[in-house]
PDB file of N, CA and C in Angstrom:
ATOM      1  N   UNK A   1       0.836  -1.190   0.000  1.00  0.00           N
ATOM      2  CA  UNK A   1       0.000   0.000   0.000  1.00  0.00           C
ATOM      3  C   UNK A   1       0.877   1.249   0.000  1.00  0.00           C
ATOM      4  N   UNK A   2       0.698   2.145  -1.007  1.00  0.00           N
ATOM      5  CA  UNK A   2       1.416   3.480  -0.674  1.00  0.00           C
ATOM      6  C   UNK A   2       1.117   4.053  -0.001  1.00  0.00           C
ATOM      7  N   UNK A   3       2.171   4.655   0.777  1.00  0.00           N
ATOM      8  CA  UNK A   3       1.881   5.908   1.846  1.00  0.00           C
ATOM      9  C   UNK A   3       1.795   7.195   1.030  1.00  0.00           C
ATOM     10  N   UNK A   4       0.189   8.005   1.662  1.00  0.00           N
ATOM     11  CA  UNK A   4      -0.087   9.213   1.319  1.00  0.00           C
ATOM     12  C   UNK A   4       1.014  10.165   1.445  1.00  0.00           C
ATOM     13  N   UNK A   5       2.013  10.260   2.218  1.00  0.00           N
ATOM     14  CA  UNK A   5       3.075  11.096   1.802  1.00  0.00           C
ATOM     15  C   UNK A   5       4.337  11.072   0.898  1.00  0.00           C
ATOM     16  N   UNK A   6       3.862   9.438   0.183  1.00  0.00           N
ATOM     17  CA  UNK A   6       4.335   9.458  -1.112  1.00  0.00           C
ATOM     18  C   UNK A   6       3.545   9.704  -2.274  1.00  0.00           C
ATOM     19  N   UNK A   7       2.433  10.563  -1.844  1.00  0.00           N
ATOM     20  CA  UNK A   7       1.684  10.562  -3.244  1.00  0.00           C
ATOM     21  C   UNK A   7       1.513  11.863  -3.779  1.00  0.00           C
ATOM     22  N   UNK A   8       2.153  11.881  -4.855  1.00  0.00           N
ATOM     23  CA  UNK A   8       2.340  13.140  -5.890  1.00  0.00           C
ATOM     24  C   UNK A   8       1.082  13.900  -5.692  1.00  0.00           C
ATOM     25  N   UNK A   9       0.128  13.560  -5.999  1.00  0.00           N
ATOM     26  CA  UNK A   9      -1.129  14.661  -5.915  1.00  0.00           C
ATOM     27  C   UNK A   9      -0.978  15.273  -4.591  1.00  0.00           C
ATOM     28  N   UNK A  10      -1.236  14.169  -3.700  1.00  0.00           N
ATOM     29  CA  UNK A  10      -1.518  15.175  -2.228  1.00  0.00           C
ATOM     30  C   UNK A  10      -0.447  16.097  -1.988  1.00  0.00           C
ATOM     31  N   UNK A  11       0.633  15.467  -1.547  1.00  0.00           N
ATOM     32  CA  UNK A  11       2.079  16.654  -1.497  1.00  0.00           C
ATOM     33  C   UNK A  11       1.661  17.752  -2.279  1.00  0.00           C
ATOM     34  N   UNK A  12       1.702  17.571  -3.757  1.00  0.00           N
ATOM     35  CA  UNK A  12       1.596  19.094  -4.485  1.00  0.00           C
ATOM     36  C   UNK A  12       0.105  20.118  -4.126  1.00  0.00           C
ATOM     37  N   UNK A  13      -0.949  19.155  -3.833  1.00  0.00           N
ATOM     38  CA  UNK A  13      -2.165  20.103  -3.534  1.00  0.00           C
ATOM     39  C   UNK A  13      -1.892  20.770  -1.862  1.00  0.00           C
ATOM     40  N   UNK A  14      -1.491  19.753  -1.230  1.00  0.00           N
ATOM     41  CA  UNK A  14      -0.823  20.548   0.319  1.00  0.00           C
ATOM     42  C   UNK A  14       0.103  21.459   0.232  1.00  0.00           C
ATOM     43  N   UNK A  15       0.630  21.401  -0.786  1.00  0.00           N
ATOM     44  CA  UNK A  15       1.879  22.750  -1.166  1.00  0.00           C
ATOM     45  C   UNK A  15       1.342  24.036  -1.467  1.00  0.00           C
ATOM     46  N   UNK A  16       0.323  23.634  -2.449  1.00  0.00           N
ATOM     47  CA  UNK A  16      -0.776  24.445  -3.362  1.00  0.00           C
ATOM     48  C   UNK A  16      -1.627  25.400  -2.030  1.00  0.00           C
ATOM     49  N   UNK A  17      -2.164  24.087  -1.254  1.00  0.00           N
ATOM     50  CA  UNK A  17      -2.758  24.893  -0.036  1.00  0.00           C
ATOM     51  C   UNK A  17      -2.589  25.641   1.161  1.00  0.00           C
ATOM     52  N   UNK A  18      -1.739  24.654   1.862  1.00  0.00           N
ATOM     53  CA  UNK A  18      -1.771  24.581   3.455  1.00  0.00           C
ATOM     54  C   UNK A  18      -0.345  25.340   3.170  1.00  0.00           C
ATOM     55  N   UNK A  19       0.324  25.017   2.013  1.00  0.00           N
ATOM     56  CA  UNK A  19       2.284  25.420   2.209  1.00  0.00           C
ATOM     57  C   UNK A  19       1.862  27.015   1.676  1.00  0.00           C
ATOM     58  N   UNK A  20       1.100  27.768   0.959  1.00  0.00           N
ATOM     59  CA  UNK A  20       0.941  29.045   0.721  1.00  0.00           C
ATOM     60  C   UNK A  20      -0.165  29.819   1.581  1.00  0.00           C
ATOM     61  N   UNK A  21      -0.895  29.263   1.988  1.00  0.00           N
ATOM     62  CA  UNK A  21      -1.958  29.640   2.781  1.00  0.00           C
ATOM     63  C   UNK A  21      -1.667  31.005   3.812  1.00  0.00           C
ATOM     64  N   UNK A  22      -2.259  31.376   4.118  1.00  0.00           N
ATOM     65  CA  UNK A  22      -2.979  32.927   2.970  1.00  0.00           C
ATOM     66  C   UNK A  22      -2.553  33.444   1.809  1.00  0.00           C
ATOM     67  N   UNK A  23      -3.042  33.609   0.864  1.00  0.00           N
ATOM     68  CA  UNK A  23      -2.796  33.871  -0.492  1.00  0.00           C
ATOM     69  C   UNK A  23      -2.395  35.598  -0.709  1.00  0.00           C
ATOM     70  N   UNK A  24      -3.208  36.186   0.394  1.00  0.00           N
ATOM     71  CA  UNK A  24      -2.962  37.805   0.051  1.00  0.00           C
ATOM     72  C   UNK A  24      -2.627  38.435   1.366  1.00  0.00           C
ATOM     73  N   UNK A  25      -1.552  39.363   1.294  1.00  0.00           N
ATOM     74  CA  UNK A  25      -1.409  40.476   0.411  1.00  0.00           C
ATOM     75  C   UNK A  25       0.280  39.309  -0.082  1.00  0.00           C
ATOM     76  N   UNK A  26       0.641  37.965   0.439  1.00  0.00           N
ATOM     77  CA  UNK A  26       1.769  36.945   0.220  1.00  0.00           C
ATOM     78  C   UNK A  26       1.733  35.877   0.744  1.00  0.00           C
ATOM     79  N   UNK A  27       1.872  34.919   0.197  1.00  0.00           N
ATOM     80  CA  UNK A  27       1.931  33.245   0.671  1.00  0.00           C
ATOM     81  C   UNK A  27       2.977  34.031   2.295  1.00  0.00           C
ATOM     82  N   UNK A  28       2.331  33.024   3.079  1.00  0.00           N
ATOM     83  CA  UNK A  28       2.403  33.033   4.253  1.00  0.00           C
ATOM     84  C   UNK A  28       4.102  32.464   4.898  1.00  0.00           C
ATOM     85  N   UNK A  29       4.340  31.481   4.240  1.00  0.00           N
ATOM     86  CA  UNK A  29       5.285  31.094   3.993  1.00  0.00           C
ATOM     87  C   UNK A  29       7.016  31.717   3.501  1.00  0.00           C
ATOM     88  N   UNK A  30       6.235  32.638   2.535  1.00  0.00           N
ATOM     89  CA  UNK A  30       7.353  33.715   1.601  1.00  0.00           C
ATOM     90  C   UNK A  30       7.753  34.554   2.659  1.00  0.00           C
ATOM     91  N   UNK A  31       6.795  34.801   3.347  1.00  0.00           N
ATOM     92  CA  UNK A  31       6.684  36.158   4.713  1.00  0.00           C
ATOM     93  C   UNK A  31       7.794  35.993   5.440  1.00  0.00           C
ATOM     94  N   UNK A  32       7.612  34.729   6.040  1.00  0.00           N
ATOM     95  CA  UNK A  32       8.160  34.170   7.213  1.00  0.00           C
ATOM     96  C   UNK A  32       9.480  33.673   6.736  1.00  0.00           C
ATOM     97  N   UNK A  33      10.056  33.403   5.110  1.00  0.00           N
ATOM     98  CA  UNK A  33      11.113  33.162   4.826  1.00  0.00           C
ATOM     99  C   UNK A  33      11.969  34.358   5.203  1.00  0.00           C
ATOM    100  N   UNK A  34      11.092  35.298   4.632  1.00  0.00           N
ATOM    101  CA  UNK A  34      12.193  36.702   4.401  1.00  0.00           C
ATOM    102  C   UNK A  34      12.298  36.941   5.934  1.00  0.00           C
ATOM    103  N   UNK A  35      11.319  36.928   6.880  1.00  0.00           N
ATOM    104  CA  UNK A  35      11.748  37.399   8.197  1.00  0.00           C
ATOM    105  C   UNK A  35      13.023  37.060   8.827  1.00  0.00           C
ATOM    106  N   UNK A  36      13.507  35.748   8.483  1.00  0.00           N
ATOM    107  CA  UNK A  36      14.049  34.718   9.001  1.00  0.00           C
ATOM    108  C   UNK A  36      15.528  34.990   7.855  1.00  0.00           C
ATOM    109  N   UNK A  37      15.206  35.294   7.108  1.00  0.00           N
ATOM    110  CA  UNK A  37      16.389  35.949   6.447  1.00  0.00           C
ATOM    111  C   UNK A  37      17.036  36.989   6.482  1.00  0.00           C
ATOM    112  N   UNK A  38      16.137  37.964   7.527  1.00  0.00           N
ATOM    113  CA  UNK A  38      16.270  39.490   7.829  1.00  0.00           C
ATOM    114  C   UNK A  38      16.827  39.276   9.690  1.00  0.00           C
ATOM    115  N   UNK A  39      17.530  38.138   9.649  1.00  0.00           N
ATOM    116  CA  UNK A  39      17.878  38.073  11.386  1.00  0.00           C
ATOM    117  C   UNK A  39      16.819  37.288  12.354  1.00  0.00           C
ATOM    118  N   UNK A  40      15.482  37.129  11.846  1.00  0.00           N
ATOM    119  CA  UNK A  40      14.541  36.793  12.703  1.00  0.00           C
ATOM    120  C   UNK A  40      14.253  37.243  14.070  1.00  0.00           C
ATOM    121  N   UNK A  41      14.531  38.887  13.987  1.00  0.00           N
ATOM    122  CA  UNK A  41      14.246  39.662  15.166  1.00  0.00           C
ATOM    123  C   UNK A  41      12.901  39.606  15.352  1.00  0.00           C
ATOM    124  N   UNK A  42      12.949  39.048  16.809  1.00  0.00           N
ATOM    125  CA  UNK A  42      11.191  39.566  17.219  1.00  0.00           C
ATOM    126  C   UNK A  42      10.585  38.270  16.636  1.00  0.00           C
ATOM    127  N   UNK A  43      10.962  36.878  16.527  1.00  0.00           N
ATOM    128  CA  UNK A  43       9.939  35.954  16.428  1.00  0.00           C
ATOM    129  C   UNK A  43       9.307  35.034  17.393  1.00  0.00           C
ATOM    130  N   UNK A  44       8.675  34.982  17.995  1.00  0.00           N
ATOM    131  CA  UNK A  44       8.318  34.132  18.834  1.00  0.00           C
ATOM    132  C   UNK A  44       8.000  32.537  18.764  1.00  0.00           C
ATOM    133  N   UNK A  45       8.067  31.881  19.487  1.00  0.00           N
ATOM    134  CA  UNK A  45       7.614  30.203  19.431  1.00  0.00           C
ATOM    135  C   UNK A  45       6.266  30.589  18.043  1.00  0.00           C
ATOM    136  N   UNK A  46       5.807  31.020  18.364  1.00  0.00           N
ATOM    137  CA  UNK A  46       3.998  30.708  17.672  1.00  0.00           C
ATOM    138  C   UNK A  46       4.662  31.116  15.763  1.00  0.00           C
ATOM    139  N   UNK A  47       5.508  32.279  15.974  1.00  0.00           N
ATOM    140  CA  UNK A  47       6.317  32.234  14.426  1.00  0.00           C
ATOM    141  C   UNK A  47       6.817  30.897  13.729  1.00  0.00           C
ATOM    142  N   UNK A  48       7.904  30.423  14.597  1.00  0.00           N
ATOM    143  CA  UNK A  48       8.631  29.049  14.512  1.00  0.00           C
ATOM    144  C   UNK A  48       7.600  28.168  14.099  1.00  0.00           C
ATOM    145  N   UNK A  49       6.712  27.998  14.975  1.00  0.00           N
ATOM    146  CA  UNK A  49       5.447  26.845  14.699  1.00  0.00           C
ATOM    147  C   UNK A  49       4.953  27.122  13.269  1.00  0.00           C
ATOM    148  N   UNK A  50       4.761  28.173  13.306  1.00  0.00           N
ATOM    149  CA  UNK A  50       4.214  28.742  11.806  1.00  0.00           C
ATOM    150  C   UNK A  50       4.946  28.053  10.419  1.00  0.00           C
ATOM    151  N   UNK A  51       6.196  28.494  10.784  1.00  0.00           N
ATOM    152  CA  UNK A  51       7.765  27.970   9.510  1.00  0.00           C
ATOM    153  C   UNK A  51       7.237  26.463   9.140  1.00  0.00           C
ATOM    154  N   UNK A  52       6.880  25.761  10.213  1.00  0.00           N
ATOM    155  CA  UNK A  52       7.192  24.578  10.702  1.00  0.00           C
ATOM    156  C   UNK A  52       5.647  24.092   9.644  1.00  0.00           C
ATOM    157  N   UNK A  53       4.886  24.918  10.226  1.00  0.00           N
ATOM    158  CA  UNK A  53       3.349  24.287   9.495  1.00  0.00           C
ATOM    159  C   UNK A  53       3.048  23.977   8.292  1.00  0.00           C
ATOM    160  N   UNK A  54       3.686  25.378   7.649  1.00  0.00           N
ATOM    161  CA  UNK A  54       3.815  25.738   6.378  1.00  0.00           C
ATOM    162  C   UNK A  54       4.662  25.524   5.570  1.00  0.00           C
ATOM    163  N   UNK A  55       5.644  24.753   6.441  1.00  0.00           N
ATOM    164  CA  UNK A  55       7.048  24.622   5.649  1.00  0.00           C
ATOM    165  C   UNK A  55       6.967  22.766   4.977  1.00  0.00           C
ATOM    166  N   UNK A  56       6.108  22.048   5.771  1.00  0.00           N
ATOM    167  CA  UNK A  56       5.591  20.866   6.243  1.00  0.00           C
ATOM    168  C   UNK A  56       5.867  20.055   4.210  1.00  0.00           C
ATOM    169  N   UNK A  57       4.669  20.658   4.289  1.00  0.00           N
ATOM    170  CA  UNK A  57       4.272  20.071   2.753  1.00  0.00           C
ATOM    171  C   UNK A  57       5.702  20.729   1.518  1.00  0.00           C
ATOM    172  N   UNK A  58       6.096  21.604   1.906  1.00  0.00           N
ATOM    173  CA  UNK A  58       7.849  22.077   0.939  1.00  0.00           C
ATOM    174  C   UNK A  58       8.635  21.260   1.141  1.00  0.00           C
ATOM    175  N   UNK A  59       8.830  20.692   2.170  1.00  0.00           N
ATOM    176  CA  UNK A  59       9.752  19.816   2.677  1.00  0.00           C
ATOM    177  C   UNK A  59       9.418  18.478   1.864  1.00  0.00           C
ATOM    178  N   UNK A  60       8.084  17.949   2.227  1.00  0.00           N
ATOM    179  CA  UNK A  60       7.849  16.776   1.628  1.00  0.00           C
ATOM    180  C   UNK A  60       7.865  16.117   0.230  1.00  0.00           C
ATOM    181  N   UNK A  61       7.630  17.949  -0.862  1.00  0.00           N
ATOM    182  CA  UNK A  61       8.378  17.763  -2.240  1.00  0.00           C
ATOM    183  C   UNK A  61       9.281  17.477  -2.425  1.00  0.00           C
ATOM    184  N   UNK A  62      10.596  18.643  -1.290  1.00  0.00           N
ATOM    185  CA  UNK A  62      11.751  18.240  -1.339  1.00  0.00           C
ATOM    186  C   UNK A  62      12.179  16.855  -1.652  1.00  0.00           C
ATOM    187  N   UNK A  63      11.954  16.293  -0.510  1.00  0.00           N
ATOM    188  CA  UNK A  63      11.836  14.867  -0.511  1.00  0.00           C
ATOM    189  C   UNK A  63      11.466  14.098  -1.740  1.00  0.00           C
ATOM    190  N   UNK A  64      10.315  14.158  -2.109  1.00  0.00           N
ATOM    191  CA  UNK A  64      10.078  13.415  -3.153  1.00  0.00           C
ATOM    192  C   UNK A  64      10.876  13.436  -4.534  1.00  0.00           C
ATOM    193  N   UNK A  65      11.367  14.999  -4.693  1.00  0.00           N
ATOM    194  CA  UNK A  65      12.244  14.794  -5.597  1.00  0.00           C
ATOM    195  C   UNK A  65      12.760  14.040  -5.742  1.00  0.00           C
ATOM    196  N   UNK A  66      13.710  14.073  -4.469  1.00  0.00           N
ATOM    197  CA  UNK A  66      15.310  13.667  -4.086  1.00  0.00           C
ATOM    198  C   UNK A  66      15.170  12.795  -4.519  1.00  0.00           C
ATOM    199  N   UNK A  67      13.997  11.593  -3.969  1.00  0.00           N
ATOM    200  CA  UNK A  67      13.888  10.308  -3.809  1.00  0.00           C
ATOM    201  C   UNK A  67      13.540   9.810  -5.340  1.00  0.00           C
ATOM    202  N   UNK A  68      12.851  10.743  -5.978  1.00  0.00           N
ATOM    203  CA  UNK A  68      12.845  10.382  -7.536  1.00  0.00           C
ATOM    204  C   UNK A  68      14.258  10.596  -8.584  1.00  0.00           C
ATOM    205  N   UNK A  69      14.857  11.707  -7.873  1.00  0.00           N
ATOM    206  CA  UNK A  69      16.239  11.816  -8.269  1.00  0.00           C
ATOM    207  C   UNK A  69      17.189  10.629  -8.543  1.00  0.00           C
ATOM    208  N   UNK A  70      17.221  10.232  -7.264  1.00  0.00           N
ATOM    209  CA  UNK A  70      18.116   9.439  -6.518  1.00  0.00           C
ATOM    210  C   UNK A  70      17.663   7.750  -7.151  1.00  0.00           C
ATOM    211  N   UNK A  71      16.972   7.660  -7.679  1.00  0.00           N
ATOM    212  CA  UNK A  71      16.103   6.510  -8.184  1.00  0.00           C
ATOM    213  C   UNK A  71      16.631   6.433  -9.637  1.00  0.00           C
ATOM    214  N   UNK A  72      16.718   7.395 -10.310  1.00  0.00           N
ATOM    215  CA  UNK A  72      16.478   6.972 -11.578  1.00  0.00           C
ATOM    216  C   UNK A  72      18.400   6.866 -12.317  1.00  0.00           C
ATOM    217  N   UNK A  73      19.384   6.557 -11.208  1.00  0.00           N
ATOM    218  CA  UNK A  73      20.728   6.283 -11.287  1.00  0.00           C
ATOM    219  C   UNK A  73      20.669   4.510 -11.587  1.00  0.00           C
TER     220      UNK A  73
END
């Protein structure tokens, strides 16, 4: 049985969703990159959690690449 976090659709629609989520006035995600690139003055635990939420489903592409990468040697 495949595991749902090997499955191409879901990863990319969780990327699509939950990994950009809020869409305006910037993916939520982009925000919190640049903060974190700007020193990350002034973030609190509940920020971190945030990285972490949103970062969730980016990570798991990552992954899947790799793992498709790394496969086709």
């Amino acid at each position: 049985m495949k595991s749902i976090l090997n499955s191409w659709p879901f990863v990319l629609l969780a990327c699509l969703t939950l990994g950009l989520a809020p869409f305006r006035p910037e993916p939520h995600i982009w925000g919190k990159l640049k903060w974190i690139a700007g020193g990350a003055n002034g973030m609190g635990f509940m920020d971190w959690f945030d990285v972490l939420l949103h970062g969730i489903p980016w990570l798991l592409l990552i992954r899947l690449i790799a793992v498709k990468l790394l496969n086709k040697t």
